[in-house]
Protein backbone atom coordinates (compact mmCIF):
# COMPACT_ATOMS: atom_id res chain seq x y z
CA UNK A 1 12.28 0.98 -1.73
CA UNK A 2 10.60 -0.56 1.50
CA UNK A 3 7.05 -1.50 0.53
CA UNK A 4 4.89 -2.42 3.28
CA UNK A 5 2.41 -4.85 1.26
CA UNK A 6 0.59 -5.74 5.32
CA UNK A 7 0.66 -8.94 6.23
CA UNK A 8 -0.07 -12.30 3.86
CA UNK A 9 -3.82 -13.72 3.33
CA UNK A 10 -5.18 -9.77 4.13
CA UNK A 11 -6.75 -7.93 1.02
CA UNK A 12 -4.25 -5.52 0.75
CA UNK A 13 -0.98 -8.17 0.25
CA UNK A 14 -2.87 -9.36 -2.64
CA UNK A 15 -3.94 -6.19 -4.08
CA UNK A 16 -0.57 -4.90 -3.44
CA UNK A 17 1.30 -8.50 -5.24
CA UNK A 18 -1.11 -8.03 -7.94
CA UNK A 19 -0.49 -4.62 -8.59
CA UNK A 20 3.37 -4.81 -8.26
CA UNK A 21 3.77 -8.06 -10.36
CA UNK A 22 1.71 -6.32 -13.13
CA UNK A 23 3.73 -3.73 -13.25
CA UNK A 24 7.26 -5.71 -13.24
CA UNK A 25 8.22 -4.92 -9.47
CA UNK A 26 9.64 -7.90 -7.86
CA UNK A 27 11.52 -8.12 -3.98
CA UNK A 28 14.82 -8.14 -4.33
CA UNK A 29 15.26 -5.98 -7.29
CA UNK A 30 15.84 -3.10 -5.27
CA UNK A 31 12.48 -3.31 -3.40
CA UNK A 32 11.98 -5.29 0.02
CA UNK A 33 8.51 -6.12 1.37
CA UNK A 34 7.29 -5.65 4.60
CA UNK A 35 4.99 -5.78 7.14
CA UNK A 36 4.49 -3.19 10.14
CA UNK A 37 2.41 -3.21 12.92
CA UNK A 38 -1.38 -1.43 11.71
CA UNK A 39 -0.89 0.84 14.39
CA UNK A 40 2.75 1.85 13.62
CA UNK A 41 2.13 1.90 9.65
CA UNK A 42 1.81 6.02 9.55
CA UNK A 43 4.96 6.34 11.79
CA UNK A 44 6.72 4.26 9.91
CA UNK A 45 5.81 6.29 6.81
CA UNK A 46 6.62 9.51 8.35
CA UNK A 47 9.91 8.54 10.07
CA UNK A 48 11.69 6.95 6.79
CA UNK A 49 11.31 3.12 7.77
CA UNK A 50 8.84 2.49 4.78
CA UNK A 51 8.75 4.22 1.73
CA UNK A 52 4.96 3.25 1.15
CA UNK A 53 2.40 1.43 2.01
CA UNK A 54 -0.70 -0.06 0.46
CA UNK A 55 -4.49 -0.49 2.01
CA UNK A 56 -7.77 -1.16 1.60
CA UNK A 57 -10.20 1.48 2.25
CA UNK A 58 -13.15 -0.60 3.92
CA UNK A 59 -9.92 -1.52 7.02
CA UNK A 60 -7.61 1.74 7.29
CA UNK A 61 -9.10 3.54 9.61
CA UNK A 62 -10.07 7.43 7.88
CA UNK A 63 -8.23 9.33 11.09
CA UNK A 64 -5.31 7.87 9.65
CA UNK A 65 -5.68 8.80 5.97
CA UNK A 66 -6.66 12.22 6.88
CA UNK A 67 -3.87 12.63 8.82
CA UNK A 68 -1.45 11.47 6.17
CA UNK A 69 -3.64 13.93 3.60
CA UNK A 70 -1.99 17.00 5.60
CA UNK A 71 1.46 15.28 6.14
CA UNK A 72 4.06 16.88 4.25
CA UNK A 73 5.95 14.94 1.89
CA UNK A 74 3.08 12.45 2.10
CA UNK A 75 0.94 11.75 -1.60
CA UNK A 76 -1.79 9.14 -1.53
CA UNK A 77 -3.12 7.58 -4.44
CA UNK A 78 -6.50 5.86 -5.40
CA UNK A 79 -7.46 2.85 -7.59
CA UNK A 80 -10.18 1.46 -8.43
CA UNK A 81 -11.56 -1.59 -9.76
CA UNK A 82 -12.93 -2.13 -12.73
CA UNK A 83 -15.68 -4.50 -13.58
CA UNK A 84 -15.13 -7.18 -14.46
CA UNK A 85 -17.48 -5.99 -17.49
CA UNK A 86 -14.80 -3.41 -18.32
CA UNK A 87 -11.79 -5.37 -18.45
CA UNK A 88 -10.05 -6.09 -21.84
CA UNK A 89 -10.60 -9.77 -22.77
């Protein structure tokens, strides 16, 4: 798969590293990071160059995720973070 994770030192890299390392998914093992332009992300995603992408709610702008919402083929997924409360030790 083609992962956009968005470019390094921005909230959603880390999330997405975290998430993906958690979770055993490593470049290379059949997965290859990247990094599109913000404003071609959704094209990407629609035209086959990326498989996914990850972002952070408080910078993706919502004309973009409501597009994707009525996008065929397209499935977006929430998580949230617990705190830090919540965690297991």
């Amino acid at each position: 798969l083609r992962l956009d994770i968005g470019p390094p030192g921005s909230g959603a890299h880390a999330l997405a590293r975290a998430l993906l390392e958690a979770n055993g998914v490593k470049e290379g093992d059949g997965t290859t990071f990247v990094d599109t332009a913000n404003e071609t992300t959704a094209a990407a995603l629609l035209t086959g160059r990326i498989d996914a992408f990850f972002a952070m709610s408080d910078s993706t702008p919502s004309g973009l995720i409501r597009g994707l919402m009525r996008a065929e083929g397209v499935h977006l997924f929430a998580f949230e973070q617990l705190a830090p409360s919540a965690r297991e030790p």
